[in-house]
Each structure stands twice: as structure tokens, then as C-alpha cells.
C-alpha atoms as a PDB file:
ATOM      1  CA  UNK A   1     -14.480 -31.851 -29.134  1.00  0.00           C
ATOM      2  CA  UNK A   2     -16.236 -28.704 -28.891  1.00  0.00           C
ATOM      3  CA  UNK A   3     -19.945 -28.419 -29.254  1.00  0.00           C
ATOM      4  CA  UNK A   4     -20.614 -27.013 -32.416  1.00  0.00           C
ATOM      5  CA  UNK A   5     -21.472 -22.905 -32.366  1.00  0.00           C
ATOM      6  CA  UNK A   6     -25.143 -21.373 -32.565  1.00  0.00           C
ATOM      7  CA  UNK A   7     -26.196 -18.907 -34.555  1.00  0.00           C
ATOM      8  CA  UNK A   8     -26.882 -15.443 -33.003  1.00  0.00           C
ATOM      9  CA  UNK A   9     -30.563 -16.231 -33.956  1.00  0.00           C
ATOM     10  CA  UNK A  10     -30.846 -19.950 -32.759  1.00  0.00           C
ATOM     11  CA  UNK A  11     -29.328 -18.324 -29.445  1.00  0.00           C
ATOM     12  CA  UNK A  12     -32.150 -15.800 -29.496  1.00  0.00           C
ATOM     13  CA  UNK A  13     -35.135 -18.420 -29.947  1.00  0.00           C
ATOM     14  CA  UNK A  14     -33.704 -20.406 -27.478  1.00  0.00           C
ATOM     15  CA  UNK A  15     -33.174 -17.793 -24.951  1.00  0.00           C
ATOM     16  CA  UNK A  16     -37.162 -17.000 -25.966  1.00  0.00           C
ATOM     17  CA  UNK A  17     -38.018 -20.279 -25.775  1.00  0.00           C
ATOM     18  CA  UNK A  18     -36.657 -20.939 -21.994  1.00  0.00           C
ATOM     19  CA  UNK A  19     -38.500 -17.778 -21.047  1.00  0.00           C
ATOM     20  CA  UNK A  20     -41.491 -18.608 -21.990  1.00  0.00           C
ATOM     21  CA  UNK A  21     -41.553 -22.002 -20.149  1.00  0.00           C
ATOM     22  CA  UNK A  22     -39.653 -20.662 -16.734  1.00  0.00           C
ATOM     23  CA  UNK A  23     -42.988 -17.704 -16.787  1.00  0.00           C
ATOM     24  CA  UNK A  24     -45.468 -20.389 -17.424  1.00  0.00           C
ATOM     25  CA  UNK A  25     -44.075 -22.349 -14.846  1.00  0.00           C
ATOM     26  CA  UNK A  26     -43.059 -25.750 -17.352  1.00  0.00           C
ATOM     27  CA  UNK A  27     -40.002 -27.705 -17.259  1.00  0.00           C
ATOM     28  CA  UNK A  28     -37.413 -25.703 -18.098  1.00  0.00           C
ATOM     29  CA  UNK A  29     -35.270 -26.412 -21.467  1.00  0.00           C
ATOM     30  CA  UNK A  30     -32.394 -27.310 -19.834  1.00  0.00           C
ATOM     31  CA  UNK A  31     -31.767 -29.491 -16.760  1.00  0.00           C
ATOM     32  CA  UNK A  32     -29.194 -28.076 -14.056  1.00  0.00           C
ATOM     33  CA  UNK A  33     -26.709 -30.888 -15.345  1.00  0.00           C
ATOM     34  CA  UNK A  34     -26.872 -29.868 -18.780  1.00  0.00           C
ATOM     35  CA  UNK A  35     -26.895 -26.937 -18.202  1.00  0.00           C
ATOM     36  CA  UNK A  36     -23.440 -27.159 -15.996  1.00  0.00           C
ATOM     37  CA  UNK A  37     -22.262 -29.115 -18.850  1.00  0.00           C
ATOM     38  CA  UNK A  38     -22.658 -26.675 -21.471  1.00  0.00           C
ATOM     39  CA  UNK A  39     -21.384 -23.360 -19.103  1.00  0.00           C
ATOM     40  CA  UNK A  40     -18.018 -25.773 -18.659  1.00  0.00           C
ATOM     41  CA  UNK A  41     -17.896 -25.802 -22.637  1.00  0.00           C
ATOM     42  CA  UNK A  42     -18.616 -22.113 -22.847  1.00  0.00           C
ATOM     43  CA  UNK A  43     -15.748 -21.756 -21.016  1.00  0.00           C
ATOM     44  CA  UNK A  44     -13.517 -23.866 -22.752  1.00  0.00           C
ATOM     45  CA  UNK A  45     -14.596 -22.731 -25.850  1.00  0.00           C
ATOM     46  CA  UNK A  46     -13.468 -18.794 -24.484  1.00  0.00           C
ATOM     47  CA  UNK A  47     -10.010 -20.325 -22.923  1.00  0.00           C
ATOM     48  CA  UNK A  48      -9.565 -22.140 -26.199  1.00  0.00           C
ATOM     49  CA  UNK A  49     -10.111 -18.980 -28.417  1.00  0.00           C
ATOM     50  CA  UNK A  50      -8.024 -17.232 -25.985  1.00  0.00           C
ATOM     51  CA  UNK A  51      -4.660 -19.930 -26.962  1.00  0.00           C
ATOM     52  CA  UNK A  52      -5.541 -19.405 -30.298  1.00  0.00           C
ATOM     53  CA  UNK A  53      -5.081 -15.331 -30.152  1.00  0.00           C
ATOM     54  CA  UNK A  54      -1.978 -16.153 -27.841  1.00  0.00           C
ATOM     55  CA  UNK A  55      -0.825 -18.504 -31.174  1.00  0.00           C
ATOM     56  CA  UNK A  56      -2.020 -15.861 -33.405  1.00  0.00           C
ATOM     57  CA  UNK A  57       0.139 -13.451 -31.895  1.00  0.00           C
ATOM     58  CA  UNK A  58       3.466 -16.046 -31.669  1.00  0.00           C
ATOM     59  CA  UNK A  59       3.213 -16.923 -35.138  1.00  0.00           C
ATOM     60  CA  UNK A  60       2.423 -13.254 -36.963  1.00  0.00           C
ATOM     61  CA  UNK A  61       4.807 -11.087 -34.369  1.00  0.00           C
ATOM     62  CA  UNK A  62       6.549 -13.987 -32.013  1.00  0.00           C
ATOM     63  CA  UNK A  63       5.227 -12.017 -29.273  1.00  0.00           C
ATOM     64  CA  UNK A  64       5.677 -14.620 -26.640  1.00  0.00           C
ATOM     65  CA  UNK A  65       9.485 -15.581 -27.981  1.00  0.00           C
ATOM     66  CA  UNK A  66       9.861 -11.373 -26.817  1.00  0.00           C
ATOM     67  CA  UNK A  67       7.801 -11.450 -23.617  1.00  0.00           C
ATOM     68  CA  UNK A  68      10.321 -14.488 -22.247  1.00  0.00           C
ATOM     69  CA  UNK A  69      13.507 -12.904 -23.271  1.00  0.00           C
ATOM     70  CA  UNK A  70      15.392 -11.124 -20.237  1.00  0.00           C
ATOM     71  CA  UNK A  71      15.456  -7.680 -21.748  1.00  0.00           C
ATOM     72  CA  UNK A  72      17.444  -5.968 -18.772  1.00  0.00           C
ATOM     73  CA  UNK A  73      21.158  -6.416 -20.894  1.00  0.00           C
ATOM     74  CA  UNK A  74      19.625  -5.504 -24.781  1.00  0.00           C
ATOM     75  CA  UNK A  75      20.291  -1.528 -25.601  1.00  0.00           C
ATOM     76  CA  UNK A  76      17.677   0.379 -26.623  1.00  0.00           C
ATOM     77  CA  UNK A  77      18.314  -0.358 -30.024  1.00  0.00           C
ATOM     78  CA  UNK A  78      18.066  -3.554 -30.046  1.00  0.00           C
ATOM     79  CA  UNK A  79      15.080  -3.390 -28.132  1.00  0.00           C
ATOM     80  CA  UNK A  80      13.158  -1.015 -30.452  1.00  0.00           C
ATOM     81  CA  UNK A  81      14.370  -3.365 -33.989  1.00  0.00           C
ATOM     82  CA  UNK A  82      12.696  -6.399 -31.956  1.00  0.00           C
ATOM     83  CA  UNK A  83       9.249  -4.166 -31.270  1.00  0.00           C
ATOM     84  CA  UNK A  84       9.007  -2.932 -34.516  1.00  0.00           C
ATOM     85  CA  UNK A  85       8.599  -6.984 -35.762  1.00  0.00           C
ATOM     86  CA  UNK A  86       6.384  -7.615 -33.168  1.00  0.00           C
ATOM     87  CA  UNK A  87       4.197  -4.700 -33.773  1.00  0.00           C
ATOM     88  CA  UNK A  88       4.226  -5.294 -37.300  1.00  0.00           C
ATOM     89  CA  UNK A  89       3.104  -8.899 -36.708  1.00  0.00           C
ATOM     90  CA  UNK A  90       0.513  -8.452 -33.853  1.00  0.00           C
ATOM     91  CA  UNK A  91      -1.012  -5.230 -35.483  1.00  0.00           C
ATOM     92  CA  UNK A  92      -1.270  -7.647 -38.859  1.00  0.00           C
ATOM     93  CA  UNK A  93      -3.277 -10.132 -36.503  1.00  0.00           C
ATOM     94  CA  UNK A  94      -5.276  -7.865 -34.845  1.00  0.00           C
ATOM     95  CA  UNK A  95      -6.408  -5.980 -38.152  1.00  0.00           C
ATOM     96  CA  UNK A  96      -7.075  -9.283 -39.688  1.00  0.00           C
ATOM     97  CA  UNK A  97      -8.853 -11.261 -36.801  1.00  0.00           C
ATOM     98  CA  UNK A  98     -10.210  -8.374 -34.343  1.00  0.00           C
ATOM     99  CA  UNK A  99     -10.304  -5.342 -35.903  1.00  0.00           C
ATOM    100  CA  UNK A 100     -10.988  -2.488 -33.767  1.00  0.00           C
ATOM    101  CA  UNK A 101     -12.513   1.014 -33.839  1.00  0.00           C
ATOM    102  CA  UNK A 102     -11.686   3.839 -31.152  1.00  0.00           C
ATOM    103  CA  UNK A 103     -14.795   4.327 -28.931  1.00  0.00           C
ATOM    104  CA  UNK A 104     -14.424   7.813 -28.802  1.00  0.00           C
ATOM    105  CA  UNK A 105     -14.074  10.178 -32.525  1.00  0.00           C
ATOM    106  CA  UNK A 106     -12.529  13.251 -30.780  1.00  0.00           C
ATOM    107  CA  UNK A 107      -8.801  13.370 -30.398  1.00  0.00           C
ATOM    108  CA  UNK A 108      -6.592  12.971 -26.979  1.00  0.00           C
ATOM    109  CA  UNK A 109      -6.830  16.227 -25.245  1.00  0.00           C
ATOM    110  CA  UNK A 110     -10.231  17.281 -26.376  1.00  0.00           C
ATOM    111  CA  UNK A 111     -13.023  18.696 -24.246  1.00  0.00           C
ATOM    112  CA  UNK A 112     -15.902  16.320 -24.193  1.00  0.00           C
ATOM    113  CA  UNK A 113     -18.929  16.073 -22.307  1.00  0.00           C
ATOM    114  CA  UNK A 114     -20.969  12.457 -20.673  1.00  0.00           C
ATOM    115  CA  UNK A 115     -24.443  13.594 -20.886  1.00  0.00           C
ATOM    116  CA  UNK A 116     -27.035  11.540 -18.157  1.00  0.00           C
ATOM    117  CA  UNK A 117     -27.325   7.997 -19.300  1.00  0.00           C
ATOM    118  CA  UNK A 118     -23.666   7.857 -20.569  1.00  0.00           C
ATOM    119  CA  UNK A 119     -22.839   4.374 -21.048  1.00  0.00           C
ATOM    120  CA  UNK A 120     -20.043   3.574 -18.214  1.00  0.00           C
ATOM    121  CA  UNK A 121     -19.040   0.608 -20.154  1.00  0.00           C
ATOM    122  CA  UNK A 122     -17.487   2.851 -23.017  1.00  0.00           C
ATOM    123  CA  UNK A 123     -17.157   6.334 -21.497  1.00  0.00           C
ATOM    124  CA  UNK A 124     -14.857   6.182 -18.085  1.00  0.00           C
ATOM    125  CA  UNK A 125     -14.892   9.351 -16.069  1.00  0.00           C
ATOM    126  CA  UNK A 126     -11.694   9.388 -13.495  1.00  0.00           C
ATOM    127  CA  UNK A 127     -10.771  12.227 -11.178  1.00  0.00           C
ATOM    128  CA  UNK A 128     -12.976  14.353  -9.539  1.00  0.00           C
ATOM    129  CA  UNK A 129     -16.628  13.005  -9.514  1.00  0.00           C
ATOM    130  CA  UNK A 130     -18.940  14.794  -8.001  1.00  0.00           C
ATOM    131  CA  UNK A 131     -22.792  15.480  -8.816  1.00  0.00           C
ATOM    132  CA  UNK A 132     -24.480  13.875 -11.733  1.00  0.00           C
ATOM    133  CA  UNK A 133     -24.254  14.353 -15.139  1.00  0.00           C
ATOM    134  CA  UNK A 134     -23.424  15.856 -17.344  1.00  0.00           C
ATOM    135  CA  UNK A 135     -19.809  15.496 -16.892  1.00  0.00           C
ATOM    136  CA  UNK A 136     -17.422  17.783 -18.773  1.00  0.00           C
ATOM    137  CA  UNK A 137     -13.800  16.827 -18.997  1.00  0.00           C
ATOM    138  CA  UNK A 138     -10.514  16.224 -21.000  1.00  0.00           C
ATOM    139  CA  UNK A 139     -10.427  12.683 -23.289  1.00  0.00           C
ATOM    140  CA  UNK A 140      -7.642  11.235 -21.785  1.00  0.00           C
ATOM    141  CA  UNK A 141      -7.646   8.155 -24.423  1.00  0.00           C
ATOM    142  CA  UNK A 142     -10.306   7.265 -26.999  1.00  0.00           C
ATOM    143  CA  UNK A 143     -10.656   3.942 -25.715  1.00  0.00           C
ATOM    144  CA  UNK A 144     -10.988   0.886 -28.488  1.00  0.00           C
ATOM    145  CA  UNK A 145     -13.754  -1.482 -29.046  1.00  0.00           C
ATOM    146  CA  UNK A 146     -13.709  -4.384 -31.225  1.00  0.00           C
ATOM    147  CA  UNK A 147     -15.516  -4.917 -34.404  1.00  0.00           C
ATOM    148  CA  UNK A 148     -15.894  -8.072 -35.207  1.00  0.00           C
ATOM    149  CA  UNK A 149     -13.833 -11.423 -34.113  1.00  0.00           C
ATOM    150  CA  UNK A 150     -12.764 -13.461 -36.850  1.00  0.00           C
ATOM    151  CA  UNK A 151     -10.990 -16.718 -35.397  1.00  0.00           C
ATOM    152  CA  UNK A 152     -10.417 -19.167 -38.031  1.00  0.00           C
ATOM    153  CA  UNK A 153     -11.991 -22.800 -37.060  1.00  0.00           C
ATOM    154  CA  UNK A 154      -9.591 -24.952 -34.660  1.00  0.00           C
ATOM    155  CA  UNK A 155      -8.235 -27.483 -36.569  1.00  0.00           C
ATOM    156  CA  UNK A 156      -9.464 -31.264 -35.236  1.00  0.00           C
ATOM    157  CA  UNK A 157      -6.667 -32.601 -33.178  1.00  0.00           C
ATOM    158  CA  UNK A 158      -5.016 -30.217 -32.015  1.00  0.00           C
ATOM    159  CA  UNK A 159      -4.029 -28.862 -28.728  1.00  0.00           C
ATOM    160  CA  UNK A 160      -4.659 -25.426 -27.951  1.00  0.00           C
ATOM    161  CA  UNK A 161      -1.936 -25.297 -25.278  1.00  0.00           C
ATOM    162  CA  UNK A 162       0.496 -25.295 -28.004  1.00  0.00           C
ATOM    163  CA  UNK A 163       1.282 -22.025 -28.946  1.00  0.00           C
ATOM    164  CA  UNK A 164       4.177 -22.608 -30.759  1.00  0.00           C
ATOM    165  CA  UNK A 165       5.733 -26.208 -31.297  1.00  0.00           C
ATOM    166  CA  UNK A 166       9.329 -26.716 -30.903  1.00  0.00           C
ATOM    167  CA  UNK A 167      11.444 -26.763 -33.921  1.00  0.00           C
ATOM    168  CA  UNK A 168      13.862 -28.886 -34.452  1.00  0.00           C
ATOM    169  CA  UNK A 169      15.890 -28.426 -37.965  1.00  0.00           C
ATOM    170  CA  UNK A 170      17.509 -31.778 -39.584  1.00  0.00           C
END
């Protein structure tokens, strides 16, 4: 069972707190063990949320049922009936659990510029590079960022790994 989630603040205080005793030379709050311990549930925690997107996007758009079909025989048509239900489910899931915001207000083909101290996280120049900034150039694509993440709970029991249970109709 996962550990139960901290608060953005209780994070803070605690990230505070071990400062404070690693400069003044103490025991620190957490022994290497423990703190192995909870990295290895940190990252469960992430792989879990990751299933549950992956489930998110079976059950709204059935995203993985298209992603295993052989596509190479289905015409075009067929194809493009079969996106337009998974793009109308997955764009349902992300508006609902991740909604997102493009990084960048001007539209595709616009001249921007990076001014010094860009941030290179949001704002990726390509192509020539020479010199510092600022860098003027063409905004290829606006980039997205997400909002907020809005998993609901995992229910107690059950196994991430399934993404979608086999049904079996009586």
C-alpha cells in the first residue's frame, strides 16, 4: 500500500527541516535506508499514476484497444471514424484530469524573440544557434504545459497493471 501523500507544505518544512540539521552538522532526518525506502515508493507511486493515465485513456477513448490493432489493411476511412472516438475520449480525459495550457500565447508561425535568461525548459530554440541572446526566430509550436493533475485516489486492491480487464459476456 502506498504511503499516504504530503502536503506541498509538510514537504516544504520537511525539506527545511533536513537542511537545517545537514548545515548544523546533526543527524540527518532520514537514515540512508529510509530514505532508499521511500525514493522506491516515489517511484512506484509515479509508475502507478502512470497505469492509471494509461487506464484513463483505455476506458474514456480505448486508446490501447487502437494502438494494438494492425492498422496496415483499414482504409483511411476507417481509420479516421476510429481516431475521432479516441480523440474524443482521450481529449475528455486529459481536459478532466490534466488540463493543459500552451506555453507560448503567440500563434504557429509568429516572430518571437528569447530574451537572456529565457527559460530552456519552456522556450526550445532549434536551428542555427549562434551567439547569446536574445534569440529571434519563428514559433514553430507553442509547446503545452500542464495545469494541474487531478488523478482520482487508487482504489484499495487493485492492480495497477490492469488497464483494462477482460470481458467476458454471459
Amino acid at each position: 500500500m502506498a504511503a499516504p501523500k504530503l502536503s506541498l507544505s509538510r514537504r516544504i518544512r520537511l525539506a527545511l527541516k533536513q537542511a537545517w540539521r545537514t548545515l548544523g552538522d546533526s543527524q540527518p532526518v532520514a537514515e540512508p535506508d529510509a530514505q532508499r525506502k521511500h525514493d522506491e515508493g516515489d517511484r512506484r507511486d509515479a509508475q502507478e499514476a502512470a497505469l492509471q493515465l494509461l487506464a484513463l485513456f483505455q476506458r474514456e477513448g480505448r486508446l490501447v484497444d487502437f494502438l494494438q490493432q494492425d492498422i496496415t489493411a483499414s482504409d483511411d476511412a476507417t481509420l479516421g471514424a476510429a481516431a475521432r472516438i479516441v480523440h474524443t475520449g482521450c481529449r475528455r480525459v486529459l481536459d478532466e484530469h490534466l488540463p493543459l495550457a500552451p506555453i507560448c500565447q503567440a500563434p504557429e508561425g509568429a516572430r518571437i524573440t528569447l530574451e537572456p535568461g529565457f527559460d530552456a525548459n519552456r522556450l526550445h530554440p532549434s536551428g542555427a544557434l549562434v551567439g547569446s541572446p536574445p534569440f529571434t526566430g519563428t514559433l514553430v509550436h507553442p509547446g503545452w504545459e500542464v495545469r494541474a493533475v487531478r488523478l482520482p485516489e487508487p482504489v484499495a486492491g487493485h492492480d495497477p497493471r490492469i488497464i483494462a480487464a477482460a470481458e467476458v459476456e454471459l
